[in-house]
Protein backbone atom coordinates (compact mmCIF):
# COMPACT_ATOMS: atom_id res chain seq x y z
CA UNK A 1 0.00 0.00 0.00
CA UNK A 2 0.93 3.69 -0.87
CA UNK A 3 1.11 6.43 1.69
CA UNK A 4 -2.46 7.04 3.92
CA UNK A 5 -4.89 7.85 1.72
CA UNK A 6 -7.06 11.42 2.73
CA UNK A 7 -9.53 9.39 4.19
CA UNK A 8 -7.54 7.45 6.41
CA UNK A 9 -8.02 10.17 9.12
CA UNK A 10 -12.05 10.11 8.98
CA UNK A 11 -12.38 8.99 12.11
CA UNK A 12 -10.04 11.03 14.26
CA UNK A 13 -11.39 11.80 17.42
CA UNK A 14 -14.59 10.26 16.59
CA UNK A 15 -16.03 7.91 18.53
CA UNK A 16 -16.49 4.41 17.28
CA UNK A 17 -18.32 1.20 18.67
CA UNK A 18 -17.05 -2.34 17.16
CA UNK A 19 -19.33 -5.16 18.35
CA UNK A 20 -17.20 -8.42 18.13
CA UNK A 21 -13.96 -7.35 17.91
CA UNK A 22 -12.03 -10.42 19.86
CA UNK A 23 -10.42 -11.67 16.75
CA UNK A 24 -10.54 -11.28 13.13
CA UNK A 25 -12.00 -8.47 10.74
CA UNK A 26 -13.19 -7.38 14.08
CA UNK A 27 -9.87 -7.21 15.88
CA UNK A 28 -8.00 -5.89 12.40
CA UNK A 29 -10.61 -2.95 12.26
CA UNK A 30 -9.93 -2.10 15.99
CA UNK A 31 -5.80 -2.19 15.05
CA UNK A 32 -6.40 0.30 12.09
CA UNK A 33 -9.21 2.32 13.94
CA UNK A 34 -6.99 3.15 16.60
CA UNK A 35 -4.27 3.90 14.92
CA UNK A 36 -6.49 6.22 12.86
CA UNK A 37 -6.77 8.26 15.61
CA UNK A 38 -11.08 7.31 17.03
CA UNK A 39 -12.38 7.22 20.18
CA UNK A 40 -12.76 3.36 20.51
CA UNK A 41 -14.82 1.38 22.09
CA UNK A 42 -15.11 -2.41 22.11
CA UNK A 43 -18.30 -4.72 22.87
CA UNK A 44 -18.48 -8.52 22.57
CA UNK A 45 -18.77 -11.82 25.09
CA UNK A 46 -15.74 -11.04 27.89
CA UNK A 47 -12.78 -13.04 26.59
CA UNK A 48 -9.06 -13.00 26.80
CA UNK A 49 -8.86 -12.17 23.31
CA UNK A 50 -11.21 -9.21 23.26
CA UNK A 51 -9.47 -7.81 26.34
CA UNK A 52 -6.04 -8.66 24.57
CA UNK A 53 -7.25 -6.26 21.43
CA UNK A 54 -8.72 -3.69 23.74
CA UNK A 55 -5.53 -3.22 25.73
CA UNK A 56 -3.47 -3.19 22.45
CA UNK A 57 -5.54 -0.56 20.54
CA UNK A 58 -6.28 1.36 24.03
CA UNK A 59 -9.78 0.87 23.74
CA UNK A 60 -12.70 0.31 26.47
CA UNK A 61 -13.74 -2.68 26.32
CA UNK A 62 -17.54 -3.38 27.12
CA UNK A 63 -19.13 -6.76 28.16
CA UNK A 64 -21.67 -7.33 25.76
CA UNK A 65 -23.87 -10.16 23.81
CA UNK A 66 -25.08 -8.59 21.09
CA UNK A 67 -28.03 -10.84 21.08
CA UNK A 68 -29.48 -9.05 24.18
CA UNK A 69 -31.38 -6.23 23.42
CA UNK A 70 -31.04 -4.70 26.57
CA UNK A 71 -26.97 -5.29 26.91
CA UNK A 72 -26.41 -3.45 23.40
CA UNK A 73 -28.41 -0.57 24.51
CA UNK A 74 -26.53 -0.46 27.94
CA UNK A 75 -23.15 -0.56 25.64
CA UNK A 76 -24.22 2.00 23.65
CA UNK A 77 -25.22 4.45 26.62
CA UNK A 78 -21.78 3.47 28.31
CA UNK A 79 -20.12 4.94 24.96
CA UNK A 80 -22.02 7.91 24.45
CA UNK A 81 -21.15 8.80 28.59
CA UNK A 82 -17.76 8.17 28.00
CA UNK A 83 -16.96 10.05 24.90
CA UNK A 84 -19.93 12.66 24.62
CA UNK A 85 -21.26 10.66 21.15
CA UNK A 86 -21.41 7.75 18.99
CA UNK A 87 -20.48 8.79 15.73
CA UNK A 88 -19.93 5.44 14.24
CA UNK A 89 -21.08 1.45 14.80
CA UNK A 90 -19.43 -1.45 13.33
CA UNK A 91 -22.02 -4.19 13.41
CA UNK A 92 -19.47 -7.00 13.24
CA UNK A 93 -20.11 -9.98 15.82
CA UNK A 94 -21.11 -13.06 14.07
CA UNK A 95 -21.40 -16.70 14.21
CA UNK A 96 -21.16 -19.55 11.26
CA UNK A 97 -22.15 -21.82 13.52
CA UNK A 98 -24.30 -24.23 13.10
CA UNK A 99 -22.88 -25.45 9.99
CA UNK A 100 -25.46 -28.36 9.57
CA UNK A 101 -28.51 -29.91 7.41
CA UNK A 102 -31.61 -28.31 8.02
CA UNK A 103 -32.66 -31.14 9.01
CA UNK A 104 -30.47 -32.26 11.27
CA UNK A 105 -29.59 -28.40 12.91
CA UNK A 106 -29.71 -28.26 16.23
CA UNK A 107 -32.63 -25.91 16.97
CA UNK A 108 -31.26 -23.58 19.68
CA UNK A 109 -27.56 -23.25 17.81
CA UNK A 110 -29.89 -22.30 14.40
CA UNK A 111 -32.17 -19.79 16.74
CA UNK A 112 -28.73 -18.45 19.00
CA UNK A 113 -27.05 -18.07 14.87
CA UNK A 114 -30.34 -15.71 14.21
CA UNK A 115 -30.11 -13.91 17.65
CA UNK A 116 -26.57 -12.95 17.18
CA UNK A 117 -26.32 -12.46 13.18
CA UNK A 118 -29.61 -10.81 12.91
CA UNK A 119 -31.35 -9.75 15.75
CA UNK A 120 -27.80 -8.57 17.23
CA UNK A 121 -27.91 -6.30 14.43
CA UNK A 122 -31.19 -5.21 14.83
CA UNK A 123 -30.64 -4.68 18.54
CA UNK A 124 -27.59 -2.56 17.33
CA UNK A 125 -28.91 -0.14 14.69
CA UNK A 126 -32.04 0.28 17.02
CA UNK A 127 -30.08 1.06 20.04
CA UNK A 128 -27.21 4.00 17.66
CA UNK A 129 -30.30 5.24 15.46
CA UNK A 130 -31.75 7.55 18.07
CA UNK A 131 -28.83 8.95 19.23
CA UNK A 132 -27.23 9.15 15.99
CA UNK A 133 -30.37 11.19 14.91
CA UNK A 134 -30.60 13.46 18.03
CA UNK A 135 -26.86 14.48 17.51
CA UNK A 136 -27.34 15.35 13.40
CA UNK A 137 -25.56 12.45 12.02
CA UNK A 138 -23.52 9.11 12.37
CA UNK A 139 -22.26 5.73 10.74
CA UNK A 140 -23.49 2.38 10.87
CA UNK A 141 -21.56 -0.24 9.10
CA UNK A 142 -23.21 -4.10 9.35
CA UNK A 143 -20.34 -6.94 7.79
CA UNK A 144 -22.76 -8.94 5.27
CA UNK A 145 -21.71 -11.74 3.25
CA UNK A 146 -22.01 -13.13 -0.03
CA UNK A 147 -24.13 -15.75 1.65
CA UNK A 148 -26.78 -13.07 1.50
CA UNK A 149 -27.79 -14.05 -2.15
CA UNK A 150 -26.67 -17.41 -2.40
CA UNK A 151 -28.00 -20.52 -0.42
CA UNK A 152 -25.62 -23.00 0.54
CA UNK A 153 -25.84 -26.65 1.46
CA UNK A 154 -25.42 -26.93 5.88
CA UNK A 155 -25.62 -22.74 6.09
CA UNK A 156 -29.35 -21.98 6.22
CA UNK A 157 -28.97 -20.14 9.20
CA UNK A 158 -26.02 -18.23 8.12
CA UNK A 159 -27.34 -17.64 4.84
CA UNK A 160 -31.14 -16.45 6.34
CA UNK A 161 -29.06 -13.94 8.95
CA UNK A 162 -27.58 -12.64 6.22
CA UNK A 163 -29.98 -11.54 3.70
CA UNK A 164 -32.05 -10.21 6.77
CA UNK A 165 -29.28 -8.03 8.08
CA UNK A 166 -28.98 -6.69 4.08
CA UNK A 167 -32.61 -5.91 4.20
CA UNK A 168 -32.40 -3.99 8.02
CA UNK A 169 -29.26 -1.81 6.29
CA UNK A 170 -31.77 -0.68 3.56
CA UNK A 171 -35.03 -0.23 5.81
CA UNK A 172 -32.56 1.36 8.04
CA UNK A 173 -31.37 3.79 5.37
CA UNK A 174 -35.12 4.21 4.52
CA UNK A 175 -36.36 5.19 7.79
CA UNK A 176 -33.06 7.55 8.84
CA UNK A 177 -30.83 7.67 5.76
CA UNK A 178 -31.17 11.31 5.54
CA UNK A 179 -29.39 11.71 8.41
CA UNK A 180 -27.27 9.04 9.44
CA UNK A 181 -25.08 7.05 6.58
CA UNK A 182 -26.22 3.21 6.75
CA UNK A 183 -24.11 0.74 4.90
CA UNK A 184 -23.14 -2.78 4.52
CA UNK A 185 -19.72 -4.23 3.73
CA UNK A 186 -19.16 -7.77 2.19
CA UNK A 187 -15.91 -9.21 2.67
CA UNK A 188 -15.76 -11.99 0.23
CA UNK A 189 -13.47 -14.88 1.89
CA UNK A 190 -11.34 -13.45 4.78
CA UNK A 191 -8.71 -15.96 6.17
CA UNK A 192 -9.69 -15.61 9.95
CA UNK A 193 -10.70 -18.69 12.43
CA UNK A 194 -14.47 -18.80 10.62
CA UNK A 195 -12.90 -19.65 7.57
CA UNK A 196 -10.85 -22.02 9.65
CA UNK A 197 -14.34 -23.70 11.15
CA UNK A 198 -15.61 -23.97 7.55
CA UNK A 199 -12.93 -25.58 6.15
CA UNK A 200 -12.83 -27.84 8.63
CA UNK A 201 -16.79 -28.72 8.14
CA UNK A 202 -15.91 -29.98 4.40
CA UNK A 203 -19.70 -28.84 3.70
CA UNK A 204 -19.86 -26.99 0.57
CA UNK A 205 -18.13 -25.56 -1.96
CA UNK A 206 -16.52 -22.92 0.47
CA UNK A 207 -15.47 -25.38 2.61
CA UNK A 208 -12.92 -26.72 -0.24
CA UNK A 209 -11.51 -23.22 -1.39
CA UNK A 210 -7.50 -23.53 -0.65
CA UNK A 211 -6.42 -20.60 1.79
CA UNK A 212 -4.58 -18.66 -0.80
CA UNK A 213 -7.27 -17.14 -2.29
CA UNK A 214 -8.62 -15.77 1.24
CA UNK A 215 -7.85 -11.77 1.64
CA UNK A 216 -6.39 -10.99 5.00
CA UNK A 217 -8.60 -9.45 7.43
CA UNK A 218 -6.51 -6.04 7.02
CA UNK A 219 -8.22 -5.42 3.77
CA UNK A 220 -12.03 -5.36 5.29
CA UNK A 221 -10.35 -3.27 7.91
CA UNK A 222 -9.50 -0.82 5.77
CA UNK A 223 -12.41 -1.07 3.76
CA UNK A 224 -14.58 -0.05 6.90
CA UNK A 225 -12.69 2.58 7.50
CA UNK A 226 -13.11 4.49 4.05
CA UNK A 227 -17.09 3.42 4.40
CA UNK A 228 -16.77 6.16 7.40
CA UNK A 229 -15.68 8.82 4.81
CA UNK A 230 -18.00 10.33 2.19
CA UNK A 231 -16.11 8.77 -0.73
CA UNK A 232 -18.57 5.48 0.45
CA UNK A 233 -21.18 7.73 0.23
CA UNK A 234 -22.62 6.40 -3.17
CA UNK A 235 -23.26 2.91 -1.13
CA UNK A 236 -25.74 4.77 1.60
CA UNK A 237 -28.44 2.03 2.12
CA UNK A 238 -26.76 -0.53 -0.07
CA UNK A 239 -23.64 -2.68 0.08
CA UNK A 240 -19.62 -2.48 -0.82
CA UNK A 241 -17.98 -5.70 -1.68
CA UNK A 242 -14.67 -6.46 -1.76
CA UNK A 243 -15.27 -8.57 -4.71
CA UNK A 244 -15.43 -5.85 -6.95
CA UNK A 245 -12.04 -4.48 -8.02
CA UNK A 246 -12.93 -0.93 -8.63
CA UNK A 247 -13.38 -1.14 -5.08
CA UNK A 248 -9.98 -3.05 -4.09
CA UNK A 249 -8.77 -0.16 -6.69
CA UNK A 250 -10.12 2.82 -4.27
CA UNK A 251 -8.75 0.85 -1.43
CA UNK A 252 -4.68 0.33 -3.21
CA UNK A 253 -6.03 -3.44 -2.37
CA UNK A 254 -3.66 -5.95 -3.91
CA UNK A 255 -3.53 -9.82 -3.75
């Protein structure tokens, strides 16, 4: 990559909440975040690794399963106390988990899969919204999936999450869009210890992809970080992917 691009310093002093940042694209957004210059805040299950990341990046670190309704809100109040605003949310926590046959899917790991990868979502957007709206703007930034538009054999949960948490970015962008900038990134295949958990499922054709063609978890970083400038504008209530190259172009993305 090339010197920092304008954009790189779109978030400086801002205040940012990343929702499953223990370990991949989650942890690699906190790294670049911080060193970006935001406020940062991190909320996920309490782990070694998520305090590990916090303390690196200098971030607070808030307990939080995004599948509560009422722990997202109280992580969301926590930031806006602490730094005076919430000017951007990284819906990020997900789960691939259960990778299974509909019909033989356990049915609370399918329903916990919907709680965190959709619901967690919803609970996020509807907890920022309001207070994105009261202070005159903000960013919310859900990681989709190509999953989204394509069913795959042993990912119905997965795959449902996903094309619901699409369709809350655009009612999202329909209901408050002229105010606060709602997006969605798609990462493609990120080598990070999901794609680890597929692979070793050797369910569908994802399953069998060799590791070499997986982008590093640096690149959806730094795509989330330009969707906070106004260059992503263009993609307000609709989705970037990092399959496109005009896109890995913007970014100075190359394999």
């Amino acid at each position: 990559m090339t010197d920092q691009p304008e954009w790189h310093g779109c978030v400086a002093g801002k205040s940012v909440l990343i929702t499953g940042a223990s370990r991949g694209i989650g942890a690699a957004a906190a790294r670049l975040f911080a060193e970006a210059g935001a406020k940062l805040a991190l909320a996920g299950r309490p782990s070694e690794g998520l305090k590990a990341v916090a303390q690196e990046t200098g971030a607070r670190m808030i307990a939080c399963d995004v599948a509560d309704a009422k722990q997202v809100e109280a992580a969301v109040s926590e930031v806006v106390a602490a730094h005076g605003a919430l000017d951007v949310l990284i819906n990020n926590a997900g789960v691939i988990a259960p990778i299974a046959l509909i019909s033989k899917a356990n049915a609370g790991d399918w329903g916990r899969q919907i709680d965190v990868n959709l619901k967690g979502v919803f609970h996020g957007m509807r907890a920022a919204l309001p207070v994105m709206q009261a202070q005159g703007g903000g960013t919310i930034i859900t990681i989709g999936s190509g999953a989204a538009y394509n069913a795959l054999e042993g990912w119905s949960g997965y795959c449902a999450s996903k094309a619901g948490a699409i369709m809350l970015t655009k009612a999202a962008h329909l209901e408050a869009g002229r105010v606060v900038r709602v997006l969605s990134l798609s990462p493609g295949t990120v080598a990070t210890d999901m794609q680890a958990a597929i692979r070793a499922s050797g369910i569908n054709p994802v399953s069998q992809l060799d590791w070499s063609v997986h982008v590093p978890p640096e690149w959806p970083a730094r795509a989330l970080l330009w969707m906070c400038s106004e260059g992503a504008d263009a993609y307000r209530g609709g989705e970037v992917s990092l399959r496109d190259e005009r896109i890995r172009e913007t970014l100075d993305l190359t394999a």
